[in-house]
C-alpha atoms as a PDB file:
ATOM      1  CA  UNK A   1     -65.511  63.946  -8.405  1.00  0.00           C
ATOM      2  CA  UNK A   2     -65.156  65.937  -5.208  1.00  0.00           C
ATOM      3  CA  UNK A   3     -62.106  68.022  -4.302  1.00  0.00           C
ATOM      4  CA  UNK A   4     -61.396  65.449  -1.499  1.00  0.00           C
ATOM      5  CA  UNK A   5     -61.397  62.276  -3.736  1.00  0.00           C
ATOM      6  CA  UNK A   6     -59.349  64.284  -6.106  1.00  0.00           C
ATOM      7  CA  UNK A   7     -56.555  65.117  -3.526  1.00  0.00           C
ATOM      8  CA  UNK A   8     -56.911  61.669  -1.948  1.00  0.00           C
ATOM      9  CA  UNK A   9     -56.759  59.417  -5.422  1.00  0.00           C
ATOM     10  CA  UNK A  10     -54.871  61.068  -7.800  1.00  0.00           C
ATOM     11  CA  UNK A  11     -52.177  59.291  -9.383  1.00  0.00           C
ATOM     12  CA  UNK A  12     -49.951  59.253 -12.239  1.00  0.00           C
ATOM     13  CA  UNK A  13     -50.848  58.041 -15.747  1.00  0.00           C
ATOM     14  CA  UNK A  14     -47.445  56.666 -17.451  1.00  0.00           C
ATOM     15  CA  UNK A  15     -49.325  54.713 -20.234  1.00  0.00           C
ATOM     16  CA  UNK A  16     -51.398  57.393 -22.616  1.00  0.00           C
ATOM     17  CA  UNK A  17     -52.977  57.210 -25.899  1.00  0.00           C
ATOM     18  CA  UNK A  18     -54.981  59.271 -28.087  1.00  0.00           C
ATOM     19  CA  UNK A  19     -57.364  61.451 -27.913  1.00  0.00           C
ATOM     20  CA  UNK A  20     -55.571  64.838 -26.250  1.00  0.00           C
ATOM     21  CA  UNK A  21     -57.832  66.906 -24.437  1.00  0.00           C
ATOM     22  CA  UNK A  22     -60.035  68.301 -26.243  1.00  0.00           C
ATOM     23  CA  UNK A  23     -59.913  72.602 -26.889  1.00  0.00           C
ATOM     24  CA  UNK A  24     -62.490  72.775 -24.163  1.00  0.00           C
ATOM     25  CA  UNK A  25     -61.021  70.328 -21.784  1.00  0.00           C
ATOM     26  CA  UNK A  26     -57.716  71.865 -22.543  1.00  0.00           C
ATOM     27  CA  UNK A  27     -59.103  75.284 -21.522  1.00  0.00           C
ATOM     28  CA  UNK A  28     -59.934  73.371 -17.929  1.00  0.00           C
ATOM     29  CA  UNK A  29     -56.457  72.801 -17.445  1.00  0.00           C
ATOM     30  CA  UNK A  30     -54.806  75.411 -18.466  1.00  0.00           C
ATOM     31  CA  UNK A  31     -56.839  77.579 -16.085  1.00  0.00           C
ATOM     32  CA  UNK A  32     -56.606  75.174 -13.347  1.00  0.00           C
ATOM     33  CA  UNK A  33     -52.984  75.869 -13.908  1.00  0.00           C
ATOM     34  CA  UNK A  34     -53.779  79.462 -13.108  1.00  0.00           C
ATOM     35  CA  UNK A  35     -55.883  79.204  -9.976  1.00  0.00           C
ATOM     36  CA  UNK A  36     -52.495  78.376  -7.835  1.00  0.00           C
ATOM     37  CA  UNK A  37     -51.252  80.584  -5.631  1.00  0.00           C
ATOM     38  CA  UNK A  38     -48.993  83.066  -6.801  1.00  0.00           C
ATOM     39  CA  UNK A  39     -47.069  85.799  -4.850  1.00  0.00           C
ATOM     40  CA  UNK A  40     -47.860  89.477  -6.295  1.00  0.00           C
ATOM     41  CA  UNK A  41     -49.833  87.732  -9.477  1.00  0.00           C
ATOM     42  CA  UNK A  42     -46.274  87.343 -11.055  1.00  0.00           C
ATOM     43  CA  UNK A  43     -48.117  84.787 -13.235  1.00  0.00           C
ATOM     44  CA  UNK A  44     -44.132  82.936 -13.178  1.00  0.00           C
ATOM     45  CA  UNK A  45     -45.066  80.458 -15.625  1.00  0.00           C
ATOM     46  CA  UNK A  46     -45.631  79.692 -19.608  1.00  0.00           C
ATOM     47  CA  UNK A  47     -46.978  76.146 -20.742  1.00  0.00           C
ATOM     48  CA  UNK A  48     -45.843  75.205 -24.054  1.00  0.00           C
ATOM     49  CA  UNK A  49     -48.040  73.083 -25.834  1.00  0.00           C
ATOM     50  CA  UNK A  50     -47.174  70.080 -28.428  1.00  0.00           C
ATOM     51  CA  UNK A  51     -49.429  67.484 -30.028  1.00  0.00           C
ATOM     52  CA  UNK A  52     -48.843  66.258 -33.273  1.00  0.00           C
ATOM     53  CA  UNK A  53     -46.174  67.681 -34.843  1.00  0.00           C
ATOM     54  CA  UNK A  54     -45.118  69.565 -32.378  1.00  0.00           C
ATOM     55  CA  UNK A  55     -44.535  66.653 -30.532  1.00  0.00           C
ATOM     56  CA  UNK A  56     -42.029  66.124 -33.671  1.00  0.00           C
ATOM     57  CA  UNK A  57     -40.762  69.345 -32.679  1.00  0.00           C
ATOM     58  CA  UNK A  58     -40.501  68.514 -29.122  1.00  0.00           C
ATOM     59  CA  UNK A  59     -38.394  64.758 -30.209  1.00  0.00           C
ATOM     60  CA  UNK A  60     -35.868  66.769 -32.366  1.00  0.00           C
ATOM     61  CA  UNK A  61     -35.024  69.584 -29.783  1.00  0.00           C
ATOM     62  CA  UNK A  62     -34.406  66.308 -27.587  1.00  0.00           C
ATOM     63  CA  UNK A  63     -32.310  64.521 -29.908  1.00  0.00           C
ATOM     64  CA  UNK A  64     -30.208  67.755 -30.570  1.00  0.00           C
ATOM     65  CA  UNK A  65     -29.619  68.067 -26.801  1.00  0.00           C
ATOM     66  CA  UNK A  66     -28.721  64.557 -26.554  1.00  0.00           C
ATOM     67  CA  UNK A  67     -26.305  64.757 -29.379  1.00  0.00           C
ATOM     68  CA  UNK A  68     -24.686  68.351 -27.945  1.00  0.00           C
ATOM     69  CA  UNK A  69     -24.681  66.412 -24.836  1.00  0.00           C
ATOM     70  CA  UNK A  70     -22.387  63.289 -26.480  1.00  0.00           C
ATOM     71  CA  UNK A  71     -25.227  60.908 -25.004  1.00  0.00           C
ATOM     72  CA  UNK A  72     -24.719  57.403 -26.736  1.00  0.00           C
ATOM     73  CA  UNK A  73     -26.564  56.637 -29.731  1.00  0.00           C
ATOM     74  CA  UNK A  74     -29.328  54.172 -27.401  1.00  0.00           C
ATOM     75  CA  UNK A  75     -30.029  57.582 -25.788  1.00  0.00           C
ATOM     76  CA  UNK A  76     -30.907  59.539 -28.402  1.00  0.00           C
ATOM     77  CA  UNK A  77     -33.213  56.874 -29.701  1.00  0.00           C
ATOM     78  CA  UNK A  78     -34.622  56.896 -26.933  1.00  0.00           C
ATOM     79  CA  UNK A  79     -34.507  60.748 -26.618  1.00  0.00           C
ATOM     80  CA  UNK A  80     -36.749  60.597 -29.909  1.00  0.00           C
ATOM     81  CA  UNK A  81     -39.527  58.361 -28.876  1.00  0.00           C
ATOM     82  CA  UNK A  82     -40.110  60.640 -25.270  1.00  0.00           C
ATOM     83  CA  UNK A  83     -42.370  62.887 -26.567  1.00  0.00           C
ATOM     84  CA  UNK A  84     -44.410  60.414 -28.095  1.00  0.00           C
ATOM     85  CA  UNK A  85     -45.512  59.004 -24.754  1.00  0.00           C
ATOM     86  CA  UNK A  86     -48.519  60.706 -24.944  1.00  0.00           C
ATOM     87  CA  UNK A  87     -50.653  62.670 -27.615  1.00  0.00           C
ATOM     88  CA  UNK A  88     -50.250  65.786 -25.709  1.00  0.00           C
ATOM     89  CA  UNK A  89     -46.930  67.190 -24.115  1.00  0.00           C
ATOM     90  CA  UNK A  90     -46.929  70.695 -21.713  1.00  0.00           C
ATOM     91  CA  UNK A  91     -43.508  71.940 -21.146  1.00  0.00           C
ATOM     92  CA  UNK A  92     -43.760  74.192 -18.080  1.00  0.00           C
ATOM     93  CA  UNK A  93     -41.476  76.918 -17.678  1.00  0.00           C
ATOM     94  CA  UNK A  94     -41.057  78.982 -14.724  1.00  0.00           C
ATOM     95  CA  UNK A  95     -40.173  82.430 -16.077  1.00  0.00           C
ATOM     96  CA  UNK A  96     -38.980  84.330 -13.032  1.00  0.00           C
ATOM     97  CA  UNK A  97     -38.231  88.172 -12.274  1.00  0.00           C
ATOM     98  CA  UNK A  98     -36.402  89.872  -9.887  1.00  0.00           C
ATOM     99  CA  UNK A  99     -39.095  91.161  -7.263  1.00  0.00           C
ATOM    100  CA  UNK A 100     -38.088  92.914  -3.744  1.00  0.00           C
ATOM    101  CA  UNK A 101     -41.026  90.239  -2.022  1.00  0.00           C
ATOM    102  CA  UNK A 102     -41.381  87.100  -3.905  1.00  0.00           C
ATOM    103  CA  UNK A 103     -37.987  85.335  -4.352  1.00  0.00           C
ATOM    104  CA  UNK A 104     -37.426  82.707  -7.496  1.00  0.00           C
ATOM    105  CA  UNK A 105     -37.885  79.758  -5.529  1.00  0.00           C
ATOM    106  CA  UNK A 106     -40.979  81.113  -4.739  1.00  0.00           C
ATOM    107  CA  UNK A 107     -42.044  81.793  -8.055  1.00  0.00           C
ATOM    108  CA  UNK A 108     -40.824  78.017  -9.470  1.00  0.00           C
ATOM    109  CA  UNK A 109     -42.792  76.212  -6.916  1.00  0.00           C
ATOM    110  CA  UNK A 110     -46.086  78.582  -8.061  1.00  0.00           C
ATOM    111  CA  UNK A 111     -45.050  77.035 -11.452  1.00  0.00           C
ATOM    112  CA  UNK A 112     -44.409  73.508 -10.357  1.00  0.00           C
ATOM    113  CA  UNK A 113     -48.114  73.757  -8.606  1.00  0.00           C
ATOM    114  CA  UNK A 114     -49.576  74.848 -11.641  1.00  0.00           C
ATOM    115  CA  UNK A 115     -48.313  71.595 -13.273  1.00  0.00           C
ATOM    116  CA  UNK A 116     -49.846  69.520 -10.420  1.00  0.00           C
ATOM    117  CA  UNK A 117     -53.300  71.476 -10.589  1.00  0.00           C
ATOM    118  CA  UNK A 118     -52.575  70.831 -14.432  1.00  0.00           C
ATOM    119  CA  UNK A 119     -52.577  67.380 -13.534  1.00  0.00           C
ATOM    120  CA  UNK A 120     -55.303  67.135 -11.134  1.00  0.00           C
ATOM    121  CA  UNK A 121     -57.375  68.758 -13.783  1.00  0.00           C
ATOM    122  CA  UNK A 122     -56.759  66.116 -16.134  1.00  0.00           C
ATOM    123  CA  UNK A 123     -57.065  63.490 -13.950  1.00  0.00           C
ATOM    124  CA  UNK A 124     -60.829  65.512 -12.623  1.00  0.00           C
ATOM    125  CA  UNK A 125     -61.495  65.127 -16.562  1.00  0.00           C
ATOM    126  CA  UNK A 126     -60.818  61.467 -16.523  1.00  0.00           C
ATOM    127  CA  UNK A 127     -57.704  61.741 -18.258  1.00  0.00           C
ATOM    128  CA  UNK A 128     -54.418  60.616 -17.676  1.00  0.00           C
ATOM    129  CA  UNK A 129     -50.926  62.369 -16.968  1.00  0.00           C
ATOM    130  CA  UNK A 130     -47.520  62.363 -15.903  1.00  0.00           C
ATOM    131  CA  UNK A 131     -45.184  64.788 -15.105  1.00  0.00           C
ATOM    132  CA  UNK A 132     -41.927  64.211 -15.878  1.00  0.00           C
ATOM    133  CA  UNK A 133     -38.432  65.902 -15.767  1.00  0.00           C
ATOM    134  CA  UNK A 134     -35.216  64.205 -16.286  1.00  0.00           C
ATOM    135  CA  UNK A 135     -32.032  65.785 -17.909  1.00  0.00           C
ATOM    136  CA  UNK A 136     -33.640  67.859 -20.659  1.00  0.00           C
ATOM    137  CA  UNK A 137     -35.469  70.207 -17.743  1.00  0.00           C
ATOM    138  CA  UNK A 138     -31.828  71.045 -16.769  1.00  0.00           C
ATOM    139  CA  UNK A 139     -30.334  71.604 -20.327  1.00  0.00           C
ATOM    140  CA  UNK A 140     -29.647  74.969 -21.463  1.00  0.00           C
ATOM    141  CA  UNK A 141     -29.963  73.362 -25.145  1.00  0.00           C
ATOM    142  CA  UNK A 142     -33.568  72.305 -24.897  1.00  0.00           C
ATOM    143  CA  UNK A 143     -34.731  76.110 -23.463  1.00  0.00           C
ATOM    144  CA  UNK A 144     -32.811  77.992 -26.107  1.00  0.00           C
ATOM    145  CA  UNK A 145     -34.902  75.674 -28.772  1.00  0.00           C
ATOM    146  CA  UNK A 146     -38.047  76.345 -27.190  1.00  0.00           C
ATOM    147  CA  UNK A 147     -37.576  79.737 -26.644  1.00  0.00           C
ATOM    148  CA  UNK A 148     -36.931  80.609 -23.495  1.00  0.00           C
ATOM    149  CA  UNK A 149     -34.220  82.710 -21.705  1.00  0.00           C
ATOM    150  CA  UNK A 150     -31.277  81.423 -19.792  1.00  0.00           C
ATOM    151  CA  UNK A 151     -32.331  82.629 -16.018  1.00  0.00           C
ATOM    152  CA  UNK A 152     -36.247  79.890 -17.099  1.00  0.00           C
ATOM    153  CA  UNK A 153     -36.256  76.866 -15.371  1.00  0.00           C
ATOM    154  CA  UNK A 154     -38.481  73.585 -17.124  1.00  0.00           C
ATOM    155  CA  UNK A 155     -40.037  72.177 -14.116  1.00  0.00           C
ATOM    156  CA  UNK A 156     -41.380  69.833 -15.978  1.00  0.00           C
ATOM    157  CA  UNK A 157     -42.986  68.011 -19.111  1.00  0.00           C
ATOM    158  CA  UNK A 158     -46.304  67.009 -18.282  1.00  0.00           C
ATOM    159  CA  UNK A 159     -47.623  64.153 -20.327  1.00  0.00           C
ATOM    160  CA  UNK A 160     -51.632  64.216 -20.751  1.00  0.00           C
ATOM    161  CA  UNK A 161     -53.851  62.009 -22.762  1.00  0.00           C
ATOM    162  CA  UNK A 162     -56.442  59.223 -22.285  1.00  0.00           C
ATOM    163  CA  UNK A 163     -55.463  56.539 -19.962  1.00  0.00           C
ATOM    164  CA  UNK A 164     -53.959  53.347 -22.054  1.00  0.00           C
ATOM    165  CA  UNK A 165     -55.142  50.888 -18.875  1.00  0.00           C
ATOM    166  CA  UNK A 166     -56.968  51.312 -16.553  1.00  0.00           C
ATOM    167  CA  UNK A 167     -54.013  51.739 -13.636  1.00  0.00           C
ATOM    168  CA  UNK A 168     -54.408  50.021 -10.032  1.00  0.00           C
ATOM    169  CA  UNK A 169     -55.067  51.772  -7.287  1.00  0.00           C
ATOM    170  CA  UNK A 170     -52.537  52.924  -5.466  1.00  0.00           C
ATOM    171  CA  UNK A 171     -53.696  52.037  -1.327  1.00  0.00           C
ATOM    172  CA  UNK A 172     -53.870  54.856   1.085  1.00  0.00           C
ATOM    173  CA  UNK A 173     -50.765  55.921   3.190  1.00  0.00           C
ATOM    174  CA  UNK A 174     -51.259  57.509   5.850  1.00  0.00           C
ATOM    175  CA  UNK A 175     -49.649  61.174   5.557  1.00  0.00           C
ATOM    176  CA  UNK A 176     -48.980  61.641   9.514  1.00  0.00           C
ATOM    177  CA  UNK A 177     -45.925  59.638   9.712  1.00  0.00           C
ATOM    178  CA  UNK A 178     -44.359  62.739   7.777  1.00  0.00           C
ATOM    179  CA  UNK A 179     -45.386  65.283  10.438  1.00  0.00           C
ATOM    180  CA  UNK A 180     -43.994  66.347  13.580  1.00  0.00           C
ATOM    181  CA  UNK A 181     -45.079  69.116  15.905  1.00  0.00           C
ATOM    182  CA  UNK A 182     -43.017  71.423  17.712  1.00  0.00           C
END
């Protein structure tokens, strides 16, 4: 596949099964992940990685966060089974530092394009993934339990296994009617 398809037919994979990449394929990503560009090689990031039981791992720091939260008990079921979407899970954290020429915001989107070229990777690999972030990318519970510091931000839980169905394709759009010119 060709940079240009890639760009132009990527897509994400919400239905995922088993097999997780594989240590080699996992390699890909992860240093796709480090290819974006980044201000002053901060290296913002950290991807945390959980397949089988740390996907456990992942379900129960949910539930907790649910439960400090006072979600209703439907939630926290469902809290349980997110992580089990797919056989592989990357949190992505964007672990900031002060720095007189590269503000934070800066530094988070470096880390939210790593998870895209994470995806695209995947997706180059013929796998599947989504990136996700909901409530638990926000809660101060769920960094604490994986380790990070207070001033991280989750951008997001990418999802990344082998592609349950085979998903439509999504039709061109045509990206001009976003653009303007001054």
């Amino acid at each position: 596949m060709d940079a240009l398809e890639l760009l132009l037919t990527r897509q994400s994979t919400p239905r995922l099964t088993a097999p997780a990449p594989d240590a080699s394929q996992l390699k890909v990503i992860l240093d796709a992940a480090i290819r974006v560009p980044d201000h002053g090689a901060l290296a913002p990031w950290e991807f945390i990685i959980a397949t089988g039981e740390g996907l456990e791992t992942l379900a129960d720091i949910f539930v907790n966060a649910a439960q400090a939260s006072g979600a209703d008990e439907d939630f926290i079921h469902k809290a349980k089974g997110m992580p089990m979407r797919a056989p592989m899970v990357i949190t992505v954290a964007a672990k900031t530092q002060v720095h007189p020429k590269v503000p934070v915001l800066e530094q988070q989107i470096a880390a939210g394009c790593a998870t895209m070229a994470m995806q695209q990777a995947a997706f180059a690999l013929g796998l599947g993934a989504v990136w996700r972030t909901g409530d638990f990318a926000f809660d101060a519970n769920v960094n604490a339990a994986l380790g990070l510091k207070a001033e991280d931000q989750i951008v997001g839980f990418l999802y990344v296994g082998t592609p349950a169905v085979a998903a439509p394709k999504k039709p061109q759009r045509d990206g001009s009617q976003y653009a303007r010119y001054l």
